[in-house]
C-alpha atoms as a PDB file:
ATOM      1  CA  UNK A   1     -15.820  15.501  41.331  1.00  0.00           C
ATOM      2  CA  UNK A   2     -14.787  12.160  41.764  1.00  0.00           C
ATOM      3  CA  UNK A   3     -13.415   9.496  39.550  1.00  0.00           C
ATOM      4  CA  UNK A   4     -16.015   6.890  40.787  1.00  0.00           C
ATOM      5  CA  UNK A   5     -18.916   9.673  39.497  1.00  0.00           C
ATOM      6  CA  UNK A   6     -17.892   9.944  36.432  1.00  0.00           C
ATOM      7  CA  UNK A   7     -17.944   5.864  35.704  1.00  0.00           C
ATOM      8  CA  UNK A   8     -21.498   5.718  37.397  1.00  0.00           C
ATOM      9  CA  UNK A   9     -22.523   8.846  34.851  1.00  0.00           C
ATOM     10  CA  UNK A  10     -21.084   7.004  31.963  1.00  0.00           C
ATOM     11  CA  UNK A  11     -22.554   3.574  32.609  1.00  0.00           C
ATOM     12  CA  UNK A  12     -25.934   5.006  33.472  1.00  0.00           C
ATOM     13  CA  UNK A  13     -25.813   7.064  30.144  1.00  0.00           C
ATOM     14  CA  UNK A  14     -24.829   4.130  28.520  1.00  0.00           C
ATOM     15  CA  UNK A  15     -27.674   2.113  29.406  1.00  0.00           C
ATOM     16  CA  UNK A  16     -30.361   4.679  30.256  1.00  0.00           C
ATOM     17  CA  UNK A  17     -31.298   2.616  32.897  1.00  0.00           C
ATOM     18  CA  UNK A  18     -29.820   3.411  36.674  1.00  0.00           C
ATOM     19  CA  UNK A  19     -30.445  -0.323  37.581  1.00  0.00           C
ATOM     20  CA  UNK A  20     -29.114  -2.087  34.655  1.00  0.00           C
ATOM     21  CA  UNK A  21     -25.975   0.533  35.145  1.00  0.00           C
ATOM     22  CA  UNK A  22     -25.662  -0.439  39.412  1.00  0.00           C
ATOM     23  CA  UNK A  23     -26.039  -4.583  38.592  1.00  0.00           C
ATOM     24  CA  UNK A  24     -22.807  -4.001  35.464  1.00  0.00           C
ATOM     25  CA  UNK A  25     -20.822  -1.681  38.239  1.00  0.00           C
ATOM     26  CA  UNK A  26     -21.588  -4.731  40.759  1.00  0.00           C
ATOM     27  CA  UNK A  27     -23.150  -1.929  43.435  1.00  0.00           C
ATOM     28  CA  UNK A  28     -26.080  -0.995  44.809  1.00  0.00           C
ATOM     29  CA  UNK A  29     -28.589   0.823  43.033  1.00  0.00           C
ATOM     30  CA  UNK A  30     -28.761   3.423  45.787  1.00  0.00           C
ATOM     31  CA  UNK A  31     -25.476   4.043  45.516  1.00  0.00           C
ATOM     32  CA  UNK A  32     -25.520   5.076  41.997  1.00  0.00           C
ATOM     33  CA  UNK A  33     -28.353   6.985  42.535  1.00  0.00           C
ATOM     34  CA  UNK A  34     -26.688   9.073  45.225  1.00  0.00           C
ATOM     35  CA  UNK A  35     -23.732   9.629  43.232  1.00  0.00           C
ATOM     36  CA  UNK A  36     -25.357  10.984  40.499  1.00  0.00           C
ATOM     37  CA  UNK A  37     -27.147  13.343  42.568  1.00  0.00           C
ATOM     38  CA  UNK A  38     -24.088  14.991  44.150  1.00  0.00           C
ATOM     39  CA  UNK A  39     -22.376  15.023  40.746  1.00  0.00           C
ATOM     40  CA  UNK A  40     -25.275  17.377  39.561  1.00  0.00           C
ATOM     41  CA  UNK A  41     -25.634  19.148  42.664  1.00  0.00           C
ATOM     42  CA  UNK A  42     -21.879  19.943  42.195  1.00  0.00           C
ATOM     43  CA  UNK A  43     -21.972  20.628  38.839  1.00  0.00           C
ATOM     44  CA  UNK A  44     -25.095  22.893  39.446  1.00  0.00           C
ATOM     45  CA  UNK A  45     -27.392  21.141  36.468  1.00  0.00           C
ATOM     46  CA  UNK A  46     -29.426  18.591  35.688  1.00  0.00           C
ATOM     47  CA  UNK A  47     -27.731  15.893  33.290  1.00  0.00           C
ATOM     48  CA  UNK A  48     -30.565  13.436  32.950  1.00  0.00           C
ATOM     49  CA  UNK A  49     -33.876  13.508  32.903  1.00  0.00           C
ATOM     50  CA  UNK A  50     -36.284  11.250  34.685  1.00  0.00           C
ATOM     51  CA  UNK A  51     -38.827   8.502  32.794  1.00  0.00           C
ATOM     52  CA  UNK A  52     -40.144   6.204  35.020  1.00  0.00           C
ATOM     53  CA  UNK A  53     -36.954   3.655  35.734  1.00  0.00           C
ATOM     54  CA  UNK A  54     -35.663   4.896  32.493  1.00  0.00           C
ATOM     55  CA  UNK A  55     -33.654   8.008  32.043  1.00  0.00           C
ATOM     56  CA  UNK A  56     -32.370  10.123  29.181  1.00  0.00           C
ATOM     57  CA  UNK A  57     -29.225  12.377  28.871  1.00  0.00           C
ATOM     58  CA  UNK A  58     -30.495  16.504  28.818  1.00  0.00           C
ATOM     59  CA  UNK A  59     -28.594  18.590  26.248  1.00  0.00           C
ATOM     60  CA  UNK A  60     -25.999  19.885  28.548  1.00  0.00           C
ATOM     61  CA  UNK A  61     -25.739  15.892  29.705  1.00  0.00           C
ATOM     62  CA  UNK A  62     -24.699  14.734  26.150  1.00  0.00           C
ATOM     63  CA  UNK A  63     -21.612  17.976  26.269  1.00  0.00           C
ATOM     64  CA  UNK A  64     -20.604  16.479  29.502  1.00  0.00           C
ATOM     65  CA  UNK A  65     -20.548  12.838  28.678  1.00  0.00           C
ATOM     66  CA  UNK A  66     -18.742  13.355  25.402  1.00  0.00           C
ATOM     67  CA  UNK A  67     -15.956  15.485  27.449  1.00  0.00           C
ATOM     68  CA  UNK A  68     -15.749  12.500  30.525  1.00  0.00           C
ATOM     69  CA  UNK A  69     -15.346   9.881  27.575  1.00  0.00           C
ATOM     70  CA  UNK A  70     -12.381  11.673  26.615  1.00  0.00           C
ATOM     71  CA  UNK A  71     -10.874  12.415  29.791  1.00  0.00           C
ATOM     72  CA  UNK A  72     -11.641   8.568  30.769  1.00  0.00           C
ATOM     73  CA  UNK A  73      -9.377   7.935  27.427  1.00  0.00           C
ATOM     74  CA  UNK A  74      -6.847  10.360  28.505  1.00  0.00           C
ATOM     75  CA  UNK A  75      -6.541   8.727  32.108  1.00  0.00           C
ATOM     76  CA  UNK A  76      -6.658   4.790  30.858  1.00  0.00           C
ATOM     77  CA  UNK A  77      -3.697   6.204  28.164  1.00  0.00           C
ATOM     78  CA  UNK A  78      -1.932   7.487  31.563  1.00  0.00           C
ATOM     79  CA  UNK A  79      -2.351   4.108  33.075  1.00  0.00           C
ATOM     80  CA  UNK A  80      -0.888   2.197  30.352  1.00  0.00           C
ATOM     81  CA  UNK A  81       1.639   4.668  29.560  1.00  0.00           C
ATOM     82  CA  UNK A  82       3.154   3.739  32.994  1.00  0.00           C
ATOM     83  CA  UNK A  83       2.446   0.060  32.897  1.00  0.00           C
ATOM     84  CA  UNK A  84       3.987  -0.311  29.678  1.00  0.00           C
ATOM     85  CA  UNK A  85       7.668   2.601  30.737  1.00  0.00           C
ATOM     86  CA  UNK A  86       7.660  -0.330  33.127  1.00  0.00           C
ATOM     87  CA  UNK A  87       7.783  -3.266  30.577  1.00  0.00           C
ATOM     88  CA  UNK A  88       6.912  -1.930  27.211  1.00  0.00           C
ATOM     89  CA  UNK A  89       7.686  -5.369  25.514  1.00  0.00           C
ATOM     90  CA  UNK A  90       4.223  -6.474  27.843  1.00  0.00           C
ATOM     91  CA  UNK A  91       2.150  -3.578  27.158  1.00  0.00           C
ATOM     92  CA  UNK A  92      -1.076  -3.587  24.546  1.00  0.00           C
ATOM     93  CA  UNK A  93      -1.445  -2.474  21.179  1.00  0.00           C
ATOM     94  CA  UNK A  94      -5.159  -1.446  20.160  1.00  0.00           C
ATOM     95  CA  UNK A  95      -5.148  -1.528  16.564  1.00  0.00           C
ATOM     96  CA  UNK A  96      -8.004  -0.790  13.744  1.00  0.00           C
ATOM     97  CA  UNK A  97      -8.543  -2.836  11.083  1.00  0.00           C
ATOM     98  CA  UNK A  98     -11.125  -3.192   7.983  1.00  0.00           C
ATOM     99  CA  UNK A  99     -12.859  -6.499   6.309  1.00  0.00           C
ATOM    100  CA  UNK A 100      -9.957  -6.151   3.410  1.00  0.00           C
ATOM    101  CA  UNK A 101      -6.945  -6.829   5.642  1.00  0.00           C
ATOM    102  CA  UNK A 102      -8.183  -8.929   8.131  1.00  0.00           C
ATOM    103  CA  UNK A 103      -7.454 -12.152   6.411  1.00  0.00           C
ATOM    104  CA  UNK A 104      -4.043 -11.724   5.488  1.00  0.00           C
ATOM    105  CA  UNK A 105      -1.918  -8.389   6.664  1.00  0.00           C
ATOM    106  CA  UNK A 106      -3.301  -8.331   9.688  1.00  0.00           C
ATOM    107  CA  UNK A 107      -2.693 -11.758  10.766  1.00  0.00           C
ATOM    108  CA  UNK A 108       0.799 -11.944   9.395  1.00  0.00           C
ATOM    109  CA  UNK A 109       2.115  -8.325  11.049  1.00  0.00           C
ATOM    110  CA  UNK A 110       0.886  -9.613  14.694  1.00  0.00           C
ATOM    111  CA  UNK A 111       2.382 -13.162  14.403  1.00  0.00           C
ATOM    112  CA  UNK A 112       5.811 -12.055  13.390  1.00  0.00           C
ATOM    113  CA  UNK A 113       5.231  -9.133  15.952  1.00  0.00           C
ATOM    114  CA  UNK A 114       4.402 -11.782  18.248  1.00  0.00           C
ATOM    115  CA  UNK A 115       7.393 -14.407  17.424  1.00  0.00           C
ATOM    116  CA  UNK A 116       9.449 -11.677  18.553  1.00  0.00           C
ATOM    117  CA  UNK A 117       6.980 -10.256  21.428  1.00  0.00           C
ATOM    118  CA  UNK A 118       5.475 -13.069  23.152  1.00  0.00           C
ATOM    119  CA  UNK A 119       4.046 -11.157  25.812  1.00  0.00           C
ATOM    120  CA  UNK A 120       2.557  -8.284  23.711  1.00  0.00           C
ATOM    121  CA  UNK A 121      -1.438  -8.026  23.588  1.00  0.00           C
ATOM    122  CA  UNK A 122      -4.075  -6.735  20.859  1.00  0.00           C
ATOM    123  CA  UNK A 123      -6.753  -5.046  20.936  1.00  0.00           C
ATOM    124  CA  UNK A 124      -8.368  -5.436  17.703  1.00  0.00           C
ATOM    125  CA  UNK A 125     -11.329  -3.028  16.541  1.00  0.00           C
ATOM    126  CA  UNK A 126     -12.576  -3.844  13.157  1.00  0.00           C
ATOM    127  CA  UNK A 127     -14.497  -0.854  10.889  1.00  0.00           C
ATOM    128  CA  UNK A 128     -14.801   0.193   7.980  1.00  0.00           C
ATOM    129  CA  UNK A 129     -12.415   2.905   6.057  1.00  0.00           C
ATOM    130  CA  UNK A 130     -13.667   6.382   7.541  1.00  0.00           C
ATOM    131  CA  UNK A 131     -14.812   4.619  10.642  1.00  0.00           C
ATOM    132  CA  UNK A 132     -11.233   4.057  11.427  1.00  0.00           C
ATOM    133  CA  UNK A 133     -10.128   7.200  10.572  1.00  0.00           C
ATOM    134  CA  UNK A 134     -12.297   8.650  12.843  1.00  0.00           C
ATOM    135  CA  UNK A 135     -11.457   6.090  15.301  1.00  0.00           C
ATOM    136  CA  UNK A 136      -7.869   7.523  15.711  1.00  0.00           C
ATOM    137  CA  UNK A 137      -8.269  11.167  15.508  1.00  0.00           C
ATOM    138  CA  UNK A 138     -11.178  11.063  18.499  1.00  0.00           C
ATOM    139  CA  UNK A 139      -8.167   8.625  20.286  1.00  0.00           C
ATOM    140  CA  UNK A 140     -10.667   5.647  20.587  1.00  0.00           C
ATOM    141  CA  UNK A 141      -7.422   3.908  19.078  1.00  0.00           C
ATOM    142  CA  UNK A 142      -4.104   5.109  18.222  1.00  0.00           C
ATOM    143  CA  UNK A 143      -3.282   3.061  15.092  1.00  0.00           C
ATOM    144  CA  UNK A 144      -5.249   1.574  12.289  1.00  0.00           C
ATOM    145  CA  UNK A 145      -4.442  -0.127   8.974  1.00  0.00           C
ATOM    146  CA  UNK A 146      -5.954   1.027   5.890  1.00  0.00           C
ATOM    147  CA  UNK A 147      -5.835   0.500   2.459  1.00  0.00           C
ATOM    148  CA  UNK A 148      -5.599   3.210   0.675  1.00  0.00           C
ATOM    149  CA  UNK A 149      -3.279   4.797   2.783  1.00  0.00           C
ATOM    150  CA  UNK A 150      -4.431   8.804   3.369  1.00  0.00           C
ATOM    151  CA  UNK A 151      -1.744  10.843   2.938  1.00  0.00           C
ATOM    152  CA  UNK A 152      -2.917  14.333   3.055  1.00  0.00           C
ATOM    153  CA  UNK A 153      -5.389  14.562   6.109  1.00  0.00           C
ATOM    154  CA  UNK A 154      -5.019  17.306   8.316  1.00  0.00           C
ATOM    155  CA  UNK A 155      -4.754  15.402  11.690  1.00  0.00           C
ATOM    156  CA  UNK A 156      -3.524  11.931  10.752  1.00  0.00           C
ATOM    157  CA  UNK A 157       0.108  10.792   9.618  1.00  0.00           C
ATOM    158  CA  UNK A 158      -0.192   8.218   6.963  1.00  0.00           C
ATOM    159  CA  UNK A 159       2.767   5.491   6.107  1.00  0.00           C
ATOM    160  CA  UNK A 160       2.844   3.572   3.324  1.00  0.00           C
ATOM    161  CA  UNK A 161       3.975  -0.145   3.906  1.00  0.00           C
ATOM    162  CA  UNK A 162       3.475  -1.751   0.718  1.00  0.00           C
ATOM    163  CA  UNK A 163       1.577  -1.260  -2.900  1.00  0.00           C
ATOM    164  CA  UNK A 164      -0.738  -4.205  -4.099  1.00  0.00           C
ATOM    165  CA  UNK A 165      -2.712  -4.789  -7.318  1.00  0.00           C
ATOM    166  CA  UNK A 166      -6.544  -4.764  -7.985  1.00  0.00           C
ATOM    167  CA  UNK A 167      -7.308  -7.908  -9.859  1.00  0.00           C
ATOM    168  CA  UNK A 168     -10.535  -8.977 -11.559  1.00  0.00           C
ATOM    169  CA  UNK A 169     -12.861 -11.379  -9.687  1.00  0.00           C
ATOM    170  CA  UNK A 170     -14.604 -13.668 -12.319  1.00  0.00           C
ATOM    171  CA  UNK A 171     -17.381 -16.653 -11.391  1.00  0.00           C
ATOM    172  CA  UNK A 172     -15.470 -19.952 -12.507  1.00  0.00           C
ATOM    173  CA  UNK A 173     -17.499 -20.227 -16.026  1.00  0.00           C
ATOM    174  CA  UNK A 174     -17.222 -16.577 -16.918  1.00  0.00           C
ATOM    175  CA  UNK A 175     -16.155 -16.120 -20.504  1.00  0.00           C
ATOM    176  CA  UNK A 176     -12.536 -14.647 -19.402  1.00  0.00           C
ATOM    177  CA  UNK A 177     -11.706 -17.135 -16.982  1.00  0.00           C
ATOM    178  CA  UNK A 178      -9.227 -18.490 -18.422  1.00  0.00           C
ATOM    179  CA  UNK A 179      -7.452 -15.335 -19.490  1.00  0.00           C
ATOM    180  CA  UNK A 180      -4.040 -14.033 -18.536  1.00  0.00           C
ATOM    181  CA  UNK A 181      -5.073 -10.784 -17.953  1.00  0.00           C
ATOM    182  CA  UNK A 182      -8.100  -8.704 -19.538  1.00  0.00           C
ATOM    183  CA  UNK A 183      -8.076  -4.921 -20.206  1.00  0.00           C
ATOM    184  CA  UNK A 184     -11.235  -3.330 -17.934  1.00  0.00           C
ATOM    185  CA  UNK A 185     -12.934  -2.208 -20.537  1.00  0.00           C
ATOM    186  CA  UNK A 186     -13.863  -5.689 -21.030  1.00  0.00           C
ATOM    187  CA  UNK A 187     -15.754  -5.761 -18.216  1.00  0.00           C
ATOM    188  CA  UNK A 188     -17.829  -2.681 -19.635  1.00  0.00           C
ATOM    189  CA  UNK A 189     -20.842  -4.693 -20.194  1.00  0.00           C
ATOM    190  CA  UNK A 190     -20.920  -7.251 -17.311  1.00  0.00           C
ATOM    191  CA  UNK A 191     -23.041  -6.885 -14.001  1.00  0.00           C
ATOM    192  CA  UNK A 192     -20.539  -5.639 -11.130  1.00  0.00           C
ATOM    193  CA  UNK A 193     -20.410  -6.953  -7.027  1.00  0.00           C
ATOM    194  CA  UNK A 194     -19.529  -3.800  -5.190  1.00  0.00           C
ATOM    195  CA  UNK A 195     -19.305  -2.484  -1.859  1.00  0.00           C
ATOM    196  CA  UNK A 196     -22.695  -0.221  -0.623  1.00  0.00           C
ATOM    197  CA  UNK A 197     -21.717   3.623  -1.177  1.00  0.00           C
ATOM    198  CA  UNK A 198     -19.426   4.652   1.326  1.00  0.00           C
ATOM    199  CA  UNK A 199     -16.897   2.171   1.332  1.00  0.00           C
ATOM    200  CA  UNK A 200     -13.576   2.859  -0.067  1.00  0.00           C
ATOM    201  CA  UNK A 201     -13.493   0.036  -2.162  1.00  0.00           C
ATOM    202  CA  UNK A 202     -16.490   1.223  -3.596  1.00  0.00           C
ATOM    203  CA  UNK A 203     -14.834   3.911  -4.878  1.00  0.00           C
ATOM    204  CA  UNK A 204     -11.937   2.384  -5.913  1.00  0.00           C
ATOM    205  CA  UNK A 205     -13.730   0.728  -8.466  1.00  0.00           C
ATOM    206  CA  UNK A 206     -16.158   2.997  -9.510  1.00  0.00           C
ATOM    207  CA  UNK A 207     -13.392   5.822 -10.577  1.00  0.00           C
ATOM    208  CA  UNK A 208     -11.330   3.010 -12.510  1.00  0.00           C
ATOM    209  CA  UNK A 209     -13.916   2.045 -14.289  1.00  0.00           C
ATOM    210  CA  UNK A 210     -15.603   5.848 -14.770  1.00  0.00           C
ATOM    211  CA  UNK A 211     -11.275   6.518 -16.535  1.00  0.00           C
ATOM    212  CA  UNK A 212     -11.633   4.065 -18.579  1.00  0.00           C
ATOM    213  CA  UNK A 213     -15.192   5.513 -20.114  1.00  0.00           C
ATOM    214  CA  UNK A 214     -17.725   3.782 -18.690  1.00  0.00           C
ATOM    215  CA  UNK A 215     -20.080   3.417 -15.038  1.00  0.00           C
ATOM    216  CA  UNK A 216     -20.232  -0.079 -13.914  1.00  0.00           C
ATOM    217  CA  UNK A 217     -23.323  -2.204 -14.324  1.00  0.00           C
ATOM    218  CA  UNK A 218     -24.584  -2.273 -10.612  1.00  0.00           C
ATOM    219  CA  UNK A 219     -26.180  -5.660  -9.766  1.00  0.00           C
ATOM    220  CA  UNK A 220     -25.345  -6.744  -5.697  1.00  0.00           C
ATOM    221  CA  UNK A 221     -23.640  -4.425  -3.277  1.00  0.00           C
ATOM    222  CA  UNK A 222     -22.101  -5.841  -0.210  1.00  0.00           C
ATOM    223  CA  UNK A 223     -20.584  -4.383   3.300  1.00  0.00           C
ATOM    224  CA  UNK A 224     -17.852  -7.265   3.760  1.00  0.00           C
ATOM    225  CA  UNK A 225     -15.314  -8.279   1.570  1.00  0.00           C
ATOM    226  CA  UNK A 226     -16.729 -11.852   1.994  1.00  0.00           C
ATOM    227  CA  UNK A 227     -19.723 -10.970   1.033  1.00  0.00           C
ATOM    228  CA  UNK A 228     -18.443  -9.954  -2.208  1.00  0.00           C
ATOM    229  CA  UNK A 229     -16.412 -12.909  -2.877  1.00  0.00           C
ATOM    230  CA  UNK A 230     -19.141 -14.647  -1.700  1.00  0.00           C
ATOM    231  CA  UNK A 231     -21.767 -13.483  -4.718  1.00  0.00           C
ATOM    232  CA  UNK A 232     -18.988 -13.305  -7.511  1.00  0.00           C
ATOM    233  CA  UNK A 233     -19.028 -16.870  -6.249  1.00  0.00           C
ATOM    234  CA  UNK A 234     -22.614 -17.454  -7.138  1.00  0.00           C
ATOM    235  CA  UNK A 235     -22.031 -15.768 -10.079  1.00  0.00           C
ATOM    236  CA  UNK A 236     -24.084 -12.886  -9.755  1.00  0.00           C
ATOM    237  CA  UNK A 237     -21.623 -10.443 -11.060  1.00  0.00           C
ATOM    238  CA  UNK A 238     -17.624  -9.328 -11.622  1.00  0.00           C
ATOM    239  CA  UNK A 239     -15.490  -7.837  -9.236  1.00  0.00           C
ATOM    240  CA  UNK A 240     -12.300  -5.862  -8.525  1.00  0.00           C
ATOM    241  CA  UNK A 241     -10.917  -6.746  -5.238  1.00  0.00           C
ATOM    242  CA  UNK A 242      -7.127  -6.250  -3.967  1.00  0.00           C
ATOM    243  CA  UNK A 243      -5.012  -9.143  -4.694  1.00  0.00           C
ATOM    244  CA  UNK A 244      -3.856  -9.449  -0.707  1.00  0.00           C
ATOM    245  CA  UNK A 245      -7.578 -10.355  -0.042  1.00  0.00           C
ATOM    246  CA  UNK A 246      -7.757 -13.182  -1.889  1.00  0.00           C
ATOM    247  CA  UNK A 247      -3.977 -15.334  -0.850  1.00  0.00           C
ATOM    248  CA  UNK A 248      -4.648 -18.419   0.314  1.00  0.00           C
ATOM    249  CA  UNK A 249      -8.287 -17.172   0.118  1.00  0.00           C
ATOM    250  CA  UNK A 250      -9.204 -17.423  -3.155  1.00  0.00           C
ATOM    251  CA  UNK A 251     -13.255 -18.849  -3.201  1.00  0.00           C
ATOM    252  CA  UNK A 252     -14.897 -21.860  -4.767  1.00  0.00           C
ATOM    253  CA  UNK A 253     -15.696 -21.333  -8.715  1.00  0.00           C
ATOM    254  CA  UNK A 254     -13.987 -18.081  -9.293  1.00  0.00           C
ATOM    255  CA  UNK A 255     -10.669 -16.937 -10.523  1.00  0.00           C
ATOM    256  CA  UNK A 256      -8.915 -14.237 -10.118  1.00  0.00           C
ATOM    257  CA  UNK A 257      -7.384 -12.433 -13.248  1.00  0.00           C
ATOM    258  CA  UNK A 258      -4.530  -9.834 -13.534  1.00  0.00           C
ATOM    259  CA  UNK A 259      -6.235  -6.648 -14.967  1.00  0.00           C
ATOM    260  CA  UNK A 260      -3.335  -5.152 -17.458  1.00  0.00           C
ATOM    261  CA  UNK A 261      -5.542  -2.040 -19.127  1.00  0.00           C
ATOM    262  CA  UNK A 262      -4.920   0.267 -16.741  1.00  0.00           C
ATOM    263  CA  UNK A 263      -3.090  -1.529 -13.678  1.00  0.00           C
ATOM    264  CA  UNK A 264      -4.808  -0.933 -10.698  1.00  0.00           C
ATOM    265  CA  UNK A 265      -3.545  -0.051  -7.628  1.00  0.00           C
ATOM    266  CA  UNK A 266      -3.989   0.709  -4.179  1.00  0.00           C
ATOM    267  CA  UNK A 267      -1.523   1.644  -1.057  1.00  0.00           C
ATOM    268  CA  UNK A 268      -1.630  -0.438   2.121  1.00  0.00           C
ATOM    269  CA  UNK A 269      -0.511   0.914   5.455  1.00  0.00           C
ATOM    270  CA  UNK A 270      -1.060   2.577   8.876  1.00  0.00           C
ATOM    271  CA  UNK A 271      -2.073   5.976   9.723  1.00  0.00           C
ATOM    272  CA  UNK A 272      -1.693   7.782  13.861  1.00  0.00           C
ATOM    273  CA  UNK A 273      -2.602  10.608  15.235  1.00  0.00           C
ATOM    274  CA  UNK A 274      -0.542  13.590  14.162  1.00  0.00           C
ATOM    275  CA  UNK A 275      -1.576  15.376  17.882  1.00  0.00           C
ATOM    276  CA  UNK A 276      -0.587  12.359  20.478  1.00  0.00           C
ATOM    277  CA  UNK A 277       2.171  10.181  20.411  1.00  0.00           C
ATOM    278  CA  UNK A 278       1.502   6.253  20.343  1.00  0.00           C
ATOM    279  CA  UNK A 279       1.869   4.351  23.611  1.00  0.00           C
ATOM    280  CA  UNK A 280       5.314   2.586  24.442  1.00  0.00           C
ATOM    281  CA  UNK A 281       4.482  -0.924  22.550  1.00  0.00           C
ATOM    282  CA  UNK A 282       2.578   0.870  19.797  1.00  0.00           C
ATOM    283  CA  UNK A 283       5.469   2.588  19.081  1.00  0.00           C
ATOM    284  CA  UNK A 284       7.346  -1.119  19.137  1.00  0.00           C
ATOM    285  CA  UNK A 285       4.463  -2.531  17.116  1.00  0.00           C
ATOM    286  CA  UNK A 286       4.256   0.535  14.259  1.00  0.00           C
ATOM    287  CA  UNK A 287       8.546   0.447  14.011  1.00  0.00           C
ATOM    288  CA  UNK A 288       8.194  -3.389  14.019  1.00  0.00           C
ATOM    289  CA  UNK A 289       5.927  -3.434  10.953  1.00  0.00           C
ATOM    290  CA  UNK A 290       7.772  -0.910   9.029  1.00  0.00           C
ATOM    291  CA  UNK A 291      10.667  -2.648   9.101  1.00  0.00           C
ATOM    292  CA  UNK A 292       9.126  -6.233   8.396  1.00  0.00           C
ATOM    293  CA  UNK A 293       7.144  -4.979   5.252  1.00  0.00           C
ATOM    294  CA  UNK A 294      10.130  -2.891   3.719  1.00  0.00           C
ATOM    295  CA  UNK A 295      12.154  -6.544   4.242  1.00  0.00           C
ATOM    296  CA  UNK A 296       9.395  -8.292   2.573  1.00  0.00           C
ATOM    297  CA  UNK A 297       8.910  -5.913  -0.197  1.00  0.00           C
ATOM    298  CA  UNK A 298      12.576  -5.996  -0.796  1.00  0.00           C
ATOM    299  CA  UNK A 299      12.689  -9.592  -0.603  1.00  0.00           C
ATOM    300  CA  UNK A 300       9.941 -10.099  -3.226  1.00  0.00           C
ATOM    301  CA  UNK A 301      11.721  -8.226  -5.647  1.00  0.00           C
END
């Protein structure tokens, strides 16, 4: 079995289409063709079968792609383990990331990473909450940032950067706009912006609200944080949304307000891979930002 098989069988599976796969590899059709037939003549079954110019992965096919993805992992990790022993100050962080952090944390971690870096590079995958989390224990990526940090899952380590506050998100000409601070129960009666089921955030605000005796009124539910801002914006409902989305971020006609019956929190921070350790300038990148959040936390206070 050869390394050049196994790209040909993952780009044809890909694509279900042996031509489409031959003009992405830049070969000849014939030549992916061939190798696919000595890969299952080796193997001694049939991975795909035949539609026309179209073809479509056989049981035992989908087994064997899912186990060459992860060796194909496992042997770019090798590469870039070496590449970066070499120069680990050059090497590439790939990095998860949802909607929630991407316009402030994230941002601010890679350019002080960077000031310090230069010749570091990101690769940035953007999910949502259990999509990362899956993300890093399958090894698609190594790191992510998330918010609430998981602390008791079985194959991920979870670190805790920094604690933020849930604030209330209130169209411009809401009644409590101009408040200091409300108490949620407040909010008991007023038409709620949330994230679709499934999203973290979601529940977030769902169980403060269900503590504090009540189920929120239901009226728009978004996938995107900007989404969200964007309706409470049109003031189609009320919102609770982590303070950290909204600096320097904060839309047209709303306001945010400081919620001080119960205070709302959540944890922001990183979770790996309890089973694999993180590549050279991973390792830089995750010590980096531990240190520069505990020195920002400590400076704020």
């Amino acid at each position: 079995m050869e390394l050049r098989q196994i790209k040909y069988f993952i780009e044809v599976a890909k694509r279900e289409h042996v031509t489409e796969a031959a003009n992405e590899l830049h070969v000849a059709q014939s030549a992916v063709s061939r190798a696919l037939a000595n890969l299952e003549e080796e193997l001694g079954v049939q991975l795909f079968i035949r539609e026309g110019r179209n073809v479509r992965l056989t049981p035992i096919g989908r087994i064997f792609l899912e186990r060459m993805q992860q060796a194909m992992r496992v042997i770019g990790d090798a590469r870039q383990i070496i590449e970066e022993y070499t120069d680990p100050e050059r090497g590439t962080v790939n990095v998860g990331f949802p909607s929630s952090l991407a316009t402030y944390m994230l941002p601010t971690a890679i350019s002080a990473f960077r000031n310090e870096y230069p010749h570091a590079k990101f690769h940035l995958h953007q999910g949502s909450y259990r999509q990362l989390m899956d993300a890093v224990i399958r090894g698609d990526i190594n790191m992510a940032l998330l918010g609430p940090v998981p602390m008791d899952d079985t194959k991920l380590k979870g670190k805790i950067l920094f604690t933020e506050q849930v604030v209330a998100l209130l169209p411009a000409n809401h009644r409590l706009a101009k408040a200091k601070s409300l108490a949620l129960t407040e909010l008991r009666e007023e038409p709620f912006v949330v994230f679709a089921k499934g999203f973290v955030l979601r529940d977030l605000l769902m169980d403060a609200c269900r503590q504090n005796g009540f189920d929120p009124i239901i009226s728009f539910e978004g996938e995107d944080i900007d989404a969200i801002k964007g309706l409470v914006s049109a003031g189609l409902g009320v919102s609770l949304v982590p303070e950290i989305t909204l600096i320097d971020n904060l839309p047209r006609s709303t306001v945010k307000v400081p919620i001080s019956e119960p205070q709302v929190r959540r944890s922001v921070g990183m979770v790996i891979p309890k089973e694999r350790d993180l590549l050279p300038t991973e390792k830089i990148f995750a010590d980096f930002i531990e240190d520069f959040f505990a020195r920002l936390t400590a400076f704020q206070k």
